[in-house]
Protein backbone atom coordinates (compact mmCIF):
# COMPACT_ATOMS: atom_id res chain seq x y z
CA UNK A 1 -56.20 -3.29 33.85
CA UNK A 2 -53.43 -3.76 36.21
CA UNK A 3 -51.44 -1.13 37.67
CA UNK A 4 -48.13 -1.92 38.81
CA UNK A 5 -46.24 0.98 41.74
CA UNK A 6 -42.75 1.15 42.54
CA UNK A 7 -41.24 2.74 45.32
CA UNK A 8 -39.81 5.91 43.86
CA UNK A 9 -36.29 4.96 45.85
CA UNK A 10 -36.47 1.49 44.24
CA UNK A 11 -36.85 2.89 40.95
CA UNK A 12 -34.08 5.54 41.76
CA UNK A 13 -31.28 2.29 43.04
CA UNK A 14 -32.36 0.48 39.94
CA UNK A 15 -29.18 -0.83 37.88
CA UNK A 16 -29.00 0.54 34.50
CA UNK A 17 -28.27 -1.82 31.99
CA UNK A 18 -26.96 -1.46 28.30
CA UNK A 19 -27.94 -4.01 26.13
CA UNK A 20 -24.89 -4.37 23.71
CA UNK A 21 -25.71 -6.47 20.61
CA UNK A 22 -23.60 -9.07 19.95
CA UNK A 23 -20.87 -9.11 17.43
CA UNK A 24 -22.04 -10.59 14.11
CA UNK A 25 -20.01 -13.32 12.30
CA UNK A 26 -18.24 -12.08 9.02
CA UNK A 27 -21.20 -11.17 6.58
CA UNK A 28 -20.16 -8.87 4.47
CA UNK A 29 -22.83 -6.20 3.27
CA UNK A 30 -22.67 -7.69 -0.15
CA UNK A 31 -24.52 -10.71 1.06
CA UNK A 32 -27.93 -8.96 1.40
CA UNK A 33 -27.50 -7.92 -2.31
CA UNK A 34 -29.39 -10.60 -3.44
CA UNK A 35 -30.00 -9.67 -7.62
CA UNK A 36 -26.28 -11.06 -7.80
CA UNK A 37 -23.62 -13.35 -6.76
CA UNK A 38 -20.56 -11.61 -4.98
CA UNK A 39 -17.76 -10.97 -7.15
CA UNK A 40 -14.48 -11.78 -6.12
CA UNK A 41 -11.06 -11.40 -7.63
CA UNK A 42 -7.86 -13.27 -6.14
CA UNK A 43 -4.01 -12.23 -6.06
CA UNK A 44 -0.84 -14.25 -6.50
CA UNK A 45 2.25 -13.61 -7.01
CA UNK A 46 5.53 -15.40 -7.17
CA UNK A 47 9.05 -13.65 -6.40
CA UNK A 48 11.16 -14.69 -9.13
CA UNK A 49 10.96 -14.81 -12.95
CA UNK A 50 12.40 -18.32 -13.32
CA UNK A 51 10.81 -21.18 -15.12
CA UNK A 52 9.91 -22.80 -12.07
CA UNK A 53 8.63 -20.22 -10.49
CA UNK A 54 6.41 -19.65 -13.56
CA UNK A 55 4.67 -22.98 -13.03
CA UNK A 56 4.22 -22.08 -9.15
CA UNK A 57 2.30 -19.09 -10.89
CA UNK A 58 0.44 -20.97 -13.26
CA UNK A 59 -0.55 -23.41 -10.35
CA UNK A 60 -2.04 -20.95 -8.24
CA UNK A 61 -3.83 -19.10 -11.06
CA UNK A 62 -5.57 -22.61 -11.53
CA UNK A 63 -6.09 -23.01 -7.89
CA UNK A 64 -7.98 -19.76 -7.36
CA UNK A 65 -10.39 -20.63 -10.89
CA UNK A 66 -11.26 -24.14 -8.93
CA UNK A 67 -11.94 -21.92 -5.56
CA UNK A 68 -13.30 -19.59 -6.67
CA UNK A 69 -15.86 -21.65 -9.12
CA UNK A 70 -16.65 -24.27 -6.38
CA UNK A 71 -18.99 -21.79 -4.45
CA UNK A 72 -21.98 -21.18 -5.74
CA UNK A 73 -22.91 -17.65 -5.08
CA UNK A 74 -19.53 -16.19 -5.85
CA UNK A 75 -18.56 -15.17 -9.88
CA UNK A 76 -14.86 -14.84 -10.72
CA UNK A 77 -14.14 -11.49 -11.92
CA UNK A 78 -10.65 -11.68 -12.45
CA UNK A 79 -6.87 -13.51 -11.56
CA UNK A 80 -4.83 -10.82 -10.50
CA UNK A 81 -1.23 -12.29 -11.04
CA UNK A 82 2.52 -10.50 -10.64
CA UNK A 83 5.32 -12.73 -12.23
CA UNK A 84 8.82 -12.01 -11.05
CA UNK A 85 8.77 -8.48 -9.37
CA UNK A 86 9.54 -7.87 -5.95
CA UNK A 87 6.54 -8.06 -2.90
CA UNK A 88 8.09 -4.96 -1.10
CA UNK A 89 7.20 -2.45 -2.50
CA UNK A 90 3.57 -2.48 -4.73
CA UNK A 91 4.65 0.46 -6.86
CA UNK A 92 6.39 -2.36 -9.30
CA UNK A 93 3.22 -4.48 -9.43
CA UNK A 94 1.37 -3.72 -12.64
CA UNK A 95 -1.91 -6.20 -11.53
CA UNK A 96 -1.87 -5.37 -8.12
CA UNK A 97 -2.50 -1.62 -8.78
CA UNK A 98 -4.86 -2.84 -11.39
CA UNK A 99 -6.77 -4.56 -8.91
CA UNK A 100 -6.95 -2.12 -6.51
CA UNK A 101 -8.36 0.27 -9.88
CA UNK A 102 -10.95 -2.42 -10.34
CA UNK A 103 -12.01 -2.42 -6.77
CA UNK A 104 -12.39 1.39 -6.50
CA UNK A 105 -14.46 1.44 -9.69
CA UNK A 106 -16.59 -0.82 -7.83
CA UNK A 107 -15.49 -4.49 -10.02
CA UNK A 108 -14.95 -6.40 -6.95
CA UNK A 109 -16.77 -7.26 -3.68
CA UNK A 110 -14.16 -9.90 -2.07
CA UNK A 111 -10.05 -9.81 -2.72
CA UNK A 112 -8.99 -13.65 -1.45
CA UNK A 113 -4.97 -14.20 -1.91
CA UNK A 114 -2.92 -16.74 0.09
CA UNK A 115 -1.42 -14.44 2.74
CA UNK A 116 -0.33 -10.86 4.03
CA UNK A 117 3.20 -11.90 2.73
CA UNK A 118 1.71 -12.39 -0.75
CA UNK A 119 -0.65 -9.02 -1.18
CA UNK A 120 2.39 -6.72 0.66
CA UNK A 121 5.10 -7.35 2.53
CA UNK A 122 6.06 -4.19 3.08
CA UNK A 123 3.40 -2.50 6.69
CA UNK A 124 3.06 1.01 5.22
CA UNK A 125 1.49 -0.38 1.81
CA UNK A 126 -0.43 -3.25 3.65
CA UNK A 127 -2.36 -0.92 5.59
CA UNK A 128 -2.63 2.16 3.07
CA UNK A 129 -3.80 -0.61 0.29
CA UNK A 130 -6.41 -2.11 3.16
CA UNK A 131 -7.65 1.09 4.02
CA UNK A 132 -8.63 1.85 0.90
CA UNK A 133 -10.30 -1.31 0.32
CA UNK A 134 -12.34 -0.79 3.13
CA UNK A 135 -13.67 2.55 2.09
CA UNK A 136 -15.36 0.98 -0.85
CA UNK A 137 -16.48 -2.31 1.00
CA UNK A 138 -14.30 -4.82 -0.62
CA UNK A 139 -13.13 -7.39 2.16
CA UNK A 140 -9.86 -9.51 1.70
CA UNK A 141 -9.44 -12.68 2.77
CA UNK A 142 -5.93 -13.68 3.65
CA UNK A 143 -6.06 -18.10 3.72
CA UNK A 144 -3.30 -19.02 5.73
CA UNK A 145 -3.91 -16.59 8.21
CA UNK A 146 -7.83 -17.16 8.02
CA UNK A 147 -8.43 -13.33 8.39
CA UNK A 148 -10.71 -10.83 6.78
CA UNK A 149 -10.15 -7.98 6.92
CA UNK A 150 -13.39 -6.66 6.80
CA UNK A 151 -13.96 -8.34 10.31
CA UNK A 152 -10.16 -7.68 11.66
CA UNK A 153 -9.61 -4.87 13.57
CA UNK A 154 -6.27 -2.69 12.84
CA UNK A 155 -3.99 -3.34 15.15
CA UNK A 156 -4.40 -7.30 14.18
CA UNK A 157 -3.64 -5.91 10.92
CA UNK A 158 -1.02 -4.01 12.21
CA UNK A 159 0.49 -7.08 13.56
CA UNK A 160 0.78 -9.75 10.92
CA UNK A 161 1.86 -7.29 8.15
CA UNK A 162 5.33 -6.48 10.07
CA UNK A 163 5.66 -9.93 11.08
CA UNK A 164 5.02 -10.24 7.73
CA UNK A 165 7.72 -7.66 6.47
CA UNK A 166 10.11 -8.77 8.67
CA UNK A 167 9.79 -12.64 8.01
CA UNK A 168 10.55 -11.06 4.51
CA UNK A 169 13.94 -9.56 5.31
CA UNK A 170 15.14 -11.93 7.01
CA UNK A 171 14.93 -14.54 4.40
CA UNK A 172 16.33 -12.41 2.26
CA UNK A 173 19.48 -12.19 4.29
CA UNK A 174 19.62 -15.41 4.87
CA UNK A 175 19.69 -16.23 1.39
CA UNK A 176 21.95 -13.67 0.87
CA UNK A 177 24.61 -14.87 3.45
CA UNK A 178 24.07 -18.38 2.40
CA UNK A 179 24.84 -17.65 -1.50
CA UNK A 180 28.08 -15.27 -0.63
CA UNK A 181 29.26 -18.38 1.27
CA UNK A 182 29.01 -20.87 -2.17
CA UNK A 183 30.54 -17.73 -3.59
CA UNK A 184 33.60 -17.99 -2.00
CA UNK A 185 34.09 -21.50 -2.56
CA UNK A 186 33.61 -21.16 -6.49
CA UNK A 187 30.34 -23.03 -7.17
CA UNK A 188 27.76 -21.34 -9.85
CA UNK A 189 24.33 -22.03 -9.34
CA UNK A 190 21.91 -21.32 -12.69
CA UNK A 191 18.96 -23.77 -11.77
CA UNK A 192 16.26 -22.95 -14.33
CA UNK A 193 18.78 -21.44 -16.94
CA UNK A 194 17.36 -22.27 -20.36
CA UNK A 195 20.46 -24.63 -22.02
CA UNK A 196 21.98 -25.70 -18.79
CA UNK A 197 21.40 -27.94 -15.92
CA UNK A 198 22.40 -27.42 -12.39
CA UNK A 199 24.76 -30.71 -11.00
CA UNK A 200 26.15 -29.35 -7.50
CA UNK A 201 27.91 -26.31 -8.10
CA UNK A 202 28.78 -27.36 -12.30
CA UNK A 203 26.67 -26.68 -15.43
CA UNK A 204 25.96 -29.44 -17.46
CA UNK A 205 24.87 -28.39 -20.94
CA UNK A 206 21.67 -29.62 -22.27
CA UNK A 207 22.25 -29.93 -26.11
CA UNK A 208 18.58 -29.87 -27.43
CA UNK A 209 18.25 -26.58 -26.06
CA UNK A 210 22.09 -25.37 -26.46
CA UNK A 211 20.69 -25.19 -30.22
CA UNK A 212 18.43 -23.08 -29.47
CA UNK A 213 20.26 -20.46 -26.97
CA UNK A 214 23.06 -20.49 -30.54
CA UNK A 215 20.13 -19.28 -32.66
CA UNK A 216 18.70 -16.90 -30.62
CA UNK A 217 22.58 -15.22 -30.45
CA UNK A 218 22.61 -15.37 -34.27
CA UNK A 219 19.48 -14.08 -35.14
CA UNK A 220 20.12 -11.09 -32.44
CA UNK A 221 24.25 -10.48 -33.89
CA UNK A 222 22.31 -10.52 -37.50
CA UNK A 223 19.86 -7.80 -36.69
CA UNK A 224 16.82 -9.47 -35.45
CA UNK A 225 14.70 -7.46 -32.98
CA UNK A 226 13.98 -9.55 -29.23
CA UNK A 227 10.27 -9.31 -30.19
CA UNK A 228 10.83 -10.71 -33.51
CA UNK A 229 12.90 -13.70 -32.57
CA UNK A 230 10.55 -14.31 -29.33
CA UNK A 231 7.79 -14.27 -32.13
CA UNK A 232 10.07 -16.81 -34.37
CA UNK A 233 10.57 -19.26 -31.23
CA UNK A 234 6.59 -18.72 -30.07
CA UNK A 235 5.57 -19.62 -33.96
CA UNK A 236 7.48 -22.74 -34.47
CA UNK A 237 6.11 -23.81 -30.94
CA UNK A 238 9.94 -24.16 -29.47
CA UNK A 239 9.76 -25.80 -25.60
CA UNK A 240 11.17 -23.25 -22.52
CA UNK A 241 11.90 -25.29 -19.35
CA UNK A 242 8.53 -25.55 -18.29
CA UNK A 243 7.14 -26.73 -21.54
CA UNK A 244 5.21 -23.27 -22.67
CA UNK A 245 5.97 -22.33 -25.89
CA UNK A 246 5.18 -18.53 -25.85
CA UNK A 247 8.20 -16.84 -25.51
CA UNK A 248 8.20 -12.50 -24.91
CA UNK A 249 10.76 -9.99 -25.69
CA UNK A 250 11.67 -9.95 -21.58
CA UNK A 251 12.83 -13.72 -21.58
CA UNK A 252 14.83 -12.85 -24.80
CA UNK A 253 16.76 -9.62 -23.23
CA UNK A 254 17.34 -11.52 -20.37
CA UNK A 255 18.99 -14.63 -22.15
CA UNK A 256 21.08 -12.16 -24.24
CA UNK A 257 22.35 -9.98 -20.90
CA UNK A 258 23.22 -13.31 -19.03
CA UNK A 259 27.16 -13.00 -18.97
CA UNK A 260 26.99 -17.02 -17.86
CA UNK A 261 26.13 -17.73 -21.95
CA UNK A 262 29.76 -16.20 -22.71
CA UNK A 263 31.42 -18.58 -20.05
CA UNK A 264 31.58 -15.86 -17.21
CA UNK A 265 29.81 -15.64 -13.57
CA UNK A 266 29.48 -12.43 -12.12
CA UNK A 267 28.75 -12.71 -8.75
């Protein structure tokens, strides 16, 4: 056996060294679960309630099914979708609360949604809503930004959620300023309205559904209930814009409160 002396003053001089292990690569926890595939959910939303919009909607819902599907050890627990409501605030968003229900009743492992500007534009909410999703383990991934947030740190967070806020006001005022100026030079603008069709500033009426606008009026003036006549137009499989032919009370109200059907534009 060999026996191995150091000079007490070498040993004393001796650099102390802390071994620091190096930071792992995203892995989320739920990997090592190995009974069951991780279960992931995704979130879109669009901004407006417009026909087109609605197919934006319906595009992403079948992008995330084709994601999601195309990896192996992940199962798709849900499409979290909000159609038409604003991103600022998340108090209006019916199916983003209800995700955030699912995830704290332990539904969900992984949250994957196009970008910060898509799950909350508004800082306060971003990082509450994170938080919260952290405590129980479920990571979002944010695509264009290529984060998780299981792996980001805070103030990264922090970051991209007002640039993401603020990216949203502005557009908004810009839109805003840009719409007041067409304002003032008389042009209406009613791009997905159901009977019309947009030509630079005119509406051109588009008879085939004209009909139809006349009929929903007539059934409503005669007594007919929005549900029931969305029901009528949903039975006899009568085209929207975008070629669906469900039809919900909402659509109906909002066809019947549109002052631009009586000839006027309220601006």
């Amino acid at each position: 056996m060999n026996y191995i002396i150091r000079d007490a003053k070498e040993h004393e001089t001796a650099p102390k060294v802390k071994v620091i292990a190096p930071r792992k690569k995203f892995q989320p926890s739920y990997n090592d679960r190995q009974n069951r595939k991780i279960r992931v959910g995704a979130y879109c939303r669009v901004s407006t309630d417009s026909d087109e919009q609605e197919l934006s909607y319906e595009t992403q819902c079948e992008y995330y099914e084709n994601y999601i599907g195309s990896h192996e050890n992940w199962e798709l627990v849900a499409i979290y979708s909000d159609e038409g409501i604003t991103g600022t605030s998340t108090n209006k968003r019916s199916d983003f609360m209800r995700m955030i229900d699912d995830a704290r009743a332990g539904k969900l492992d992984m949250i994957i949604t196009k970008s910060i500007t898509r799950f909350a534009r508004n800082t306060v909410d971003s990082l509450m809503y994170l938080r919260i999703l952290k405590e129980y383990n479920v990571d979002v991934y944010f695509e264009v930004e290529n984060v998780h947030s299981l792996e980001a740190n805070e103030m990264l967070l922090t970051i991209l959620s007002s640039v993401a806020q603020q990216s949203s006001e502005d557009k908004s005022e810009s839109i805003k300023w840009g719409y007041q100026r067409q304002f003032e030079k008389g042009k209406v603008y009613a791009a997905n309205m159901y009977g019309y069709k947009s030509n630079r500033g005119t509406l051109d009426i588009i008879e085939e559904e004209a009909e139809v606008v006349r009929e929903i009026f007539s059934k409503y003036l005669s007594g007919m209930s929005e549900s029931k006549i969305a029901r009528y137009l949903t039975e006899n499989k009568v085209p929207k814009k975008n070629g669906s032919t469900k039809w919900d009370s909402g659509t109906i109200g909002r066809m019947l409160q549109n002052e631009k059907y009586s000839g006027d534009a309220l601006w």
